[in-house]
Every structure is written in structure tokens, then in C-alpha cells.
Protein backbone atom coordinates (compact mmCIF):
# COMPACT_ATOMS: atom_id res chain seq x y z
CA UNK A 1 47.26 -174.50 62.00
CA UNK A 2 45.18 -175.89 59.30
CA UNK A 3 46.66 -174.51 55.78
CA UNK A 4 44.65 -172.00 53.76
CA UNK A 5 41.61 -172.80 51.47
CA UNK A 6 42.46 -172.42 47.88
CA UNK A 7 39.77 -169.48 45.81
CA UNK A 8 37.86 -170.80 43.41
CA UNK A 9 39.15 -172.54 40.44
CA UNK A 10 39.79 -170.11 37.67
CA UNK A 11 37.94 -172.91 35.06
CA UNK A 12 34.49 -173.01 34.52
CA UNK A 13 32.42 -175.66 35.88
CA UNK A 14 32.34 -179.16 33.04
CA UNK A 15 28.70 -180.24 31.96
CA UNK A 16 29.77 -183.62 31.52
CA UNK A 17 30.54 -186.30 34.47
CA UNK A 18 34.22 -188.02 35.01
CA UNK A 19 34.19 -190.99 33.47
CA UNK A 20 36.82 -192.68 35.91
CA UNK A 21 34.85 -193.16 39.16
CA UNK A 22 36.29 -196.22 39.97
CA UNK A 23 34.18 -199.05 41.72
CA UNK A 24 29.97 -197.97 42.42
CA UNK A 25 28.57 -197.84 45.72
CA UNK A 26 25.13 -196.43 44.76
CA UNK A 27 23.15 -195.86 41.28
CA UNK A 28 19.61 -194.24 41.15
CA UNK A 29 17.69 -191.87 38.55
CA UNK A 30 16.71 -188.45 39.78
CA UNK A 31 13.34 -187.27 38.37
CA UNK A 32 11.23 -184.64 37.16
CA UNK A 33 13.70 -182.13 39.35
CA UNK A 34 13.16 -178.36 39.61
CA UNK A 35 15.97 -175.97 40.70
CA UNK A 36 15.33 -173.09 42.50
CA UNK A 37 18.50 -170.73 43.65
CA UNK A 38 19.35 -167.70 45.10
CA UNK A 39 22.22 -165.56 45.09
CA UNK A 40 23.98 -164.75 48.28
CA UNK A 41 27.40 -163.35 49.55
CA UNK A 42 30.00 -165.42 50.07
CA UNK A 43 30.41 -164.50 53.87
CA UNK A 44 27.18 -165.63 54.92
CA UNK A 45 27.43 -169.35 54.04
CA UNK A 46 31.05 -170.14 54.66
CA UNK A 47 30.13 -170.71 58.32
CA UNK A 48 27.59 -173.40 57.65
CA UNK A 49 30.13 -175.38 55.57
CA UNK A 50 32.11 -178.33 56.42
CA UNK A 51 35.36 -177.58 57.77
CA UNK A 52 38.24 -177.67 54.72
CA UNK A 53 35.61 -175.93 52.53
CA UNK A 54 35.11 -172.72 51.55
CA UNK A 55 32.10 -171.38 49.30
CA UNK A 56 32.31 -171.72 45.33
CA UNK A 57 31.62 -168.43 43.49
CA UNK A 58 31.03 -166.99 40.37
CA UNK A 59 31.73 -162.95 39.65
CA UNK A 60 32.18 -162.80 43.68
CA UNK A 61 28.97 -164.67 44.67
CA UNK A 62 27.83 -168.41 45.99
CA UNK A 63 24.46 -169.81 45.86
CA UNK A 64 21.86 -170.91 47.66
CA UNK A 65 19.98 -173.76 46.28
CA UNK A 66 15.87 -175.74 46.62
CA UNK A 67 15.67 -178.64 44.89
CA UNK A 68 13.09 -180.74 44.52
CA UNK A 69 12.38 -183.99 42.52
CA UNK A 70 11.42 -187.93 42.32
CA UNK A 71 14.35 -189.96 43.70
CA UNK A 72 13.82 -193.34 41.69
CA UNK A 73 15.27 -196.98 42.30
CA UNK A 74 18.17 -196.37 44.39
CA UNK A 75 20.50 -199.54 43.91
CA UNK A 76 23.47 -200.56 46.14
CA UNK A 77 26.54 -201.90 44.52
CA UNK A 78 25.82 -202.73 41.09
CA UNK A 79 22.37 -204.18 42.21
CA UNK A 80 19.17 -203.66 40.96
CA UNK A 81 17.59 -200.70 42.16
CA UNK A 82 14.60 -200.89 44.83
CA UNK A 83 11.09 -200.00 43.33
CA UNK A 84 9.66 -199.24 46.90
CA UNK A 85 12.27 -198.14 49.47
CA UNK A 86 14.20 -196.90 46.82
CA UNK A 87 11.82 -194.53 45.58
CA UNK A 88 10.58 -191.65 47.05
CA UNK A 89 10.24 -188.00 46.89
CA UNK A 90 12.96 -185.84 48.00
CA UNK A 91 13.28 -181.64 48.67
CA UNK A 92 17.27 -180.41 49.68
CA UNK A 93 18.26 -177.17 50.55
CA UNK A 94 22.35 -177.01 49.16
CA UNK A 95 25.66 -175.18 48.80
CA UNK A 96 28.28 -174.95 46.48
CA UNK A 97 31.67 -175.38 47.93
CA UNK A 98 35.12 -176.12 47.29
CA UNK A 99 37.92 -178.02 48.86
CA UNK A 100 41.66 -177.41 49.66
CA UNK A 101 42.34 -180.04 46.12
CA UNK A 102 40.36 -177.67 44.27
CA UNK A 103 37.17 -180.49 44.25
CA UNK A 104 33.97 -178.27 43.65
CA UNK A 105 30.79 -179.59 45.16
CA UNK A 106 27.69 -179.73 46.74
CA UNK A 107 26.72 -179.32 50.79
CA UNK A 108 23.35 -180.17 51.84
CA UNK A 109 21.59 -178.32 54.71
CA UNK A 110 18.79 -180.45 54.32
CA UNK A 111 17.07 -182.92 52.81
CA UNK A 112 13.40 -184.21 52.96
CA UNK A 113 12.28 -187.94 51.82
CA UNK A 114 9.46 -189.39 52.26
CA UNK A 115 10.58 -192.75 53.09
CA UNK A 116 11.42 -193.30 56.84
CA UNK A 117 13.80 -196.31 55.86
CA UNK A 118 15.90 -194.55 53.65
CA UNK A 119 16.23 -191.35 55.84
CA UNK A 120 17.35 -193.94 58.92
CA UNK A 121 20.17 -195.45 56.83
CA UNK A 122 21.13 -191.60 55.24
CA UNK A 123 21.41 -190.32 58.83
CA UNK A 124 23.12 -193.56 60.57
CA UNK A 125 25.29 -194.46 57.50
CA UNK A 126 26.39 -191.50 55.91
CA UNK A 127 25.89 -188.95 58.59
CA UNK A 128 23.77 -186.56 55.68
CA UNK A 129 21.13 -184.52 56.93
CA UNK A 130 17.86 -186.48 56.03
CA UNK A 131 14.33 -185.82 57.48
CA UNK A 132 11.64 -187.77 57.02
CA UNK A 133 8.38 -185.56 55.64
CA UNK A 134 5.07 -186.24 54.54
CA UNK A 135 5.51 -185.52 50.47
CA UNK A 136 3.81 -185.49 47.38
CA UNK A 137 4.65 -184.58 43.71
CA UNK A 138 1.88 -184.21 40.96
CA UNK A 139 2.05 -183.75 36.89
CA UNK A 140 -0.44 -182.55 35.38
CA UNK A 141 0.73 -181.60 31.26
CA UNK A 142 3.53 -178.90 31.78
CA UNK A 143 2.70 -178.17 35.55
CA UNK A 144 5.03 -180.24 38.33
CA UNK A 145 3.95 -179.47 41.61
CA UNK A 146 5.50 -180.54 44.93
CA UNK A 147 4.16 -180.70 48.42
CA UNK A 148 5.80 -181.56 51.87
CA UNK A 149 5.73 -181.14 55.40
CA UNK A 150 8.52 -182.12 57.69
CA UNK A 151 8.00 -184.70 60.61
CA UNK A 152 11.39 -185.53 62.15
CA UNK A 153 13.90 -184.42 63.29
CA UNK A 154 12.50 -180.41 63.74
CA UNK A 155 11.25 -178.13 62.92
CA UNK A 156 8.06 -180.26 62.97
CA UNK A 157 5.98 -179.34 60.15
CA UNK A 158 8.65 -177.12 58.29
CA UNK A 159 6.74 -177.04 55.11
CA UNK A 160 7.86 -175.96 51.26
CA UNK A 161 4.78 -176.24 48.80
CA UNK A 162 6.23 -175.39 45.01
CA UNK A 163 4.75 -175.28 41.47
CA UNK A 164 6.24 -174.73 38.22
CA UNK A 165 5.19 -174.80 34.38
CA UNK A 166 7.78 -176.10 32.22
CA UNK A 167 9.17 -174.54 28.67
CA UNK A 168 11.14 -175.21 26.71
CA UNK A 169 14.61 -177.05 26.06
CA UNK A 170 17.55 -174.95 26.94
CA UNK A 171 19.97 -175.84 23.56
CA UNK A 172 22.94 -174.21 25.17
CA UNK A 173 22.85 -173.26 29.23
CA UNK A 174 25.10 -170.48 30.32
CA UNK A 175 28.05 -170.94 32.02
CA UNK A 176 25.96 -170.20 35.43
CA UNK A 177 23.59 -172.60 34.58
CA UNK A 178 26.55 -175.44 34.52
CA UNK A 179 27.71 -174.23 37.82
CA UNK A 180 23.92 -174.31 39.46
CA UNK A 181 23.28 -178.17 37.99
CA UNK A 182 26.46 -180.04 36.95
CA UNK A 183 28.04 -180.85 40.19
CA UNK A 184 30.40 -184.00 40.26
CA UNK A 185 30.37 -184.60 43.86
CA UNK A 186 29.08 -183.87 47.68
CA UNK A 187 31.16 -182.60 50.68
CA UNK A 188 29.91 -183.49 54.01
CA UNK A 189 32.01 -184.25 57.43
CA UNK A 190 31.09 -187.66 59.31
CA UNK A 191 32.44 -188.93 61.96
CA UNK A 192 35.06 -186.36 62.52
CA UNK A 193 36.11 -186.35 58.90
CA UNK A 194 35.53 -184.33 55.65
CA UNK A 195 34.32 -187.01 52.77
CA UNK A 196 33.90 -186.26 48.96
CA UNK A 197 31.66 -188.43 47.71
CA UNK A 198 31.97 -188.24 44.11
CA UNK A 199 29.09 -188.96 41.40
CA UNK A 200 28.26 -189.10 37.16
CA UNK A 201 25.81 -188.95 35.16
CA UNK A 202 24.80 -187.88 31.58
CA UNK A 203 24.76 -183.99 31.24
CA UNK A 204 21.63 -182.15 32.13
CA UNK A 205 18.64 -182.39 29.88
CA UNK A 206 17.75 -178.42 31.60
CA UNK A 207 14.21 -176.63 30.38
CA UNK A 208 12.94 -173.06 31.40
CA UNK A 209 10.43 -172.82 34.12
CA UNK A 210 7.84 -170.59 35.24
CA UNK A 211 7.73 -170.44 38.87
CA UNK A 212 3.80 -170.43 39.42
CA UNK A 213 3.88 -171.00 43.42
CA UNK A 214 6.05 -171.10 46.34
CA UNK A 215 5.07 -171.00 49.84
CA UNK A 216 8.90 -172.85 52.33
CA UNK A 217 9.97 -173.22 55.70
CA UNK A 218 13.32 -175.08 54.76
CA UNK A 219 15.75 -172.32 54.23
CA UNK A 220 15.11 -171.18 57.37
CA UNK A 221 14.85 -174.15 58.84
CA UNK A 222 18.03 -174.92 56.91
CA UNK A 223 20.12 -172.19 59.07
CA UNK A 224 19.77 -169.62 56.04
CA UNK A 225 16.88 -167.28 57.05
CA UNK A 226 18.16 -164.37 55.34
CA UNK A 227 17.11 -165.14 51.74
CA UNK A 228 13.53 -163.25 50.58
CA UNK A 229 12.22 -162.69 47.30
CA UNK A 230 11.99 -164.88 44.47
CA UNK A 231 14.62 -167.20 43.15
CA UNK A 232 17.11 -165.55 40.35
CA UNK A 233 17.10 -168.81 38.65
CA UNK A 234 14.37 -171.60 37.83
CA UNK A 235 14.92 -174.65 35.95
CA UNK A 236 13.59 -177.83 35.22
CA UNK A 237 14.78 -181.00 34.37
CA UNK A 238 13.19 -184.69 33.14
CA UNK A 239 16.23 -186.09 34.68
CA UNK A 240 19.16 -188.67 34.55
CA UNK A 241 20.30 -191.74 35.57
CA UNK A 242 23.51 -191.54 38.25
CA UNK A 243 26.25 -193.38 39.77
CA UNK A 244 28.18 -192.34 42.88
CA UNK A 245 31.56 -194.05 43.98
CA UNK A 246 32.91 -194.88 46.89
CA UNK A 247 33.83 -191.66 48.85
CA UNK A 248 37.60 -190.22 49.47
């Protein structure tokens, strides 16, 4: 019998990265992101988490988060990053979860990139969820807009089209808004086994947004088909650099 999960840390979630990572296996910058979430009760997530996770919570609820943004010059090892396969746009559909140490993190349902390369080595490497989708992301002044539409694995053509106007700087995010965005590392299980793979990066740089469009397929597609209505939360971010470590 596998020993229970642990609840939630009592402690609130850090803004700021560990410092002691250890040795880097992968540095890249994530880019003009937008977070979308939803809250949802616990019970109907914990099945679609690894197994030695439970959901994270705050005041009795998990969420359910779209984020989308410009993954930019992913780098292996200390190398420079890659201007071309290393840069792409990306769209994941994530949970929030927490392990029997007490590690909070991230588990992603999905995730869409553009670039069929870096999806191949994702899936065959990592074992994470990739798909490779047709995607675009546009500026124009405050407005960020982001366009794809899935092509493999299914569901072909899963689509999430998403537009937001950006405000201004956030001087001091709430307590939730740490939990949502400042998440030091990702659960997943490959090859038989649960892996935290832990990451760092300066703390958030977070705006207000105005959620001007949204039109998805990926949280159903994701195995979450529950969720309707608009998103409780919408943020925006210019973005940070990041480094991940080698995984435990």
C-alpha cells in the first residue's frame, strides 16, 4: 500500500526561485505569456494527476490553468540557446499539484508548439504531452493575440484562439496570484516513474489583462470538459529568463 499524500503545505507559495538548483539541463526565456485560470474542486482533477500527487489548493480549491506565450531560445546544458528550433509558440493546459515531500508544482495536460522538432524530442525524451499545432502570436500596442490549431496527436484541429489588452503593472500580486504564476517545478510520470523537474527564474514581472476574446478546444481536449464561463483570473506577463535542473 502506497502511503498517504500529505494536504497542502500550510505556507504560502514563494515569488522568488531556489537559488540551489544544482547543475542545468535546459535554459530558455518565456515570452509575452498570458494566464488564464479557472477555479475547480479539488475532486475533479486529482484523477488526471500523476500518481504520488494530489491537487494543490487554496481556501479548499485547485486550479485549472491556459497559458499561452513565445517560448524563446531554448538552450541545452549551458549552451547557447537555438534561435530557430528553439523558438516557437507554445499554448498548455496545467495543474497545480503536490507531492508526498511536500514539492508543489505544475502538471501539464497539454501543450501545443509549433515546432515539430521540439514536440518529437518533448514526447520521446521527456515523455510530456506535446502536440504539434499550427500557431501564431501577434502584438499590436497593448493587444497580444494568439492563434492555434492542433495537428497531431488528436483531436485534429483542437483549436484555442485568445486576445487580451494589457494594463498595468501589478506592484504587489496577492497571495493567489503567487500560487497561479510562481511555480518552482513540474510533476510528470515517465517511464513508470514520477519525476520533479525543478526550475528558476526571476520573480514575475505580472500586469492586469483584459480578456477581449476567447474561442478553445484544449480543455476539453485536455480531459477537463467541465469548465464554462470565463476565467476568474487574467494576467499578463513580458516574461523571464529560466533555468531547469536535472530532474529527481
Amino acid at each position: 500500500m502506497q502511503p498517504p499524500i500529505p494536504p497542502t503545505p500550510s505556507a504560502p507559495v514563494s515569488p522568488d526561485g531556489p537559488s540551489d538548483l544544482g547543475r542545468t539541463l535546459l535554459t530558455q526565456s518565456w515570452l509575452d505569456l498570458t494566464f488564464l485560470h479557472w477555479a475547480v474542486d479539488p475532486a475533479a482533477v486529482a484523477p488526471l494527476l500523476p500518481a504520488g500527487t494530489a491537487p494543490d489548493t487554496v481556501d479548499g480549491l485547485t486550479y485549472v490553468g491556459l497559458v499561452a506565450f513565445r517560448m524563446h531560445r531554448i538552450g541545452w546544458l549551458g549552451l547557447p540557446g537555438l534561435p530557430y528550433l528553439g523558438t516557437f509558440p507554445e499554448i498548455n493546459v496545467r495543474l497545480y499539484s503536490v507531492d508526498r515531500e511536500g514539492r508543489r508544482a505544475v502538471v501539464f495536460r497539454s501543450l501545443e508548439a509549433s515546432r515539430l522538432a521540439a514536440v518529437a524530442v518533448a514526447r520521446l525524451g521527456f515523455g510530456l504531452p506535446y502536440m504539434w499545432a499550427r500557431m501564431a502570436i501577434r502584438r499590436d500596442g497593448d493587444t497580444v493575440a494568439y492563434d492555434s490549431r492542433r495537428r497531431l496527436p488528436g483531436p485534429r484541429g483542437a483549436r484555442c484562439r485568445l486576445a487580451v489588452r494589457v494594463g498595468a503593472a501589478i506592484a504587489q500580486p496577492t497571495d493567489l496570484e503567487h500560487f497561479l504564476t510562481a511555480r518552482w517545478a513540474l510533476h510528470h510520470t515517465a517511464f513508470g516513474r514520477l519525476h520533479h523537474l525543478p526550475n528558476t527564474h526571476p520573480r514575475w514581472p505580472l500586469h492586469r489583462a483584459e480578456l477581449l476574446d476567447l474561442d478553445q478546444e484544449l480543455l476539453r481536449a485536455a480531459g477537463l470538459p467541465g469548465i464554462e464561463g470565463p476565467p476568474m483570473s487574467v494576467l499578463f506577463s513580458p516574461g523571464v529568463p529560466v533555468r531547469f535542473a536535472l530532474p529527481t
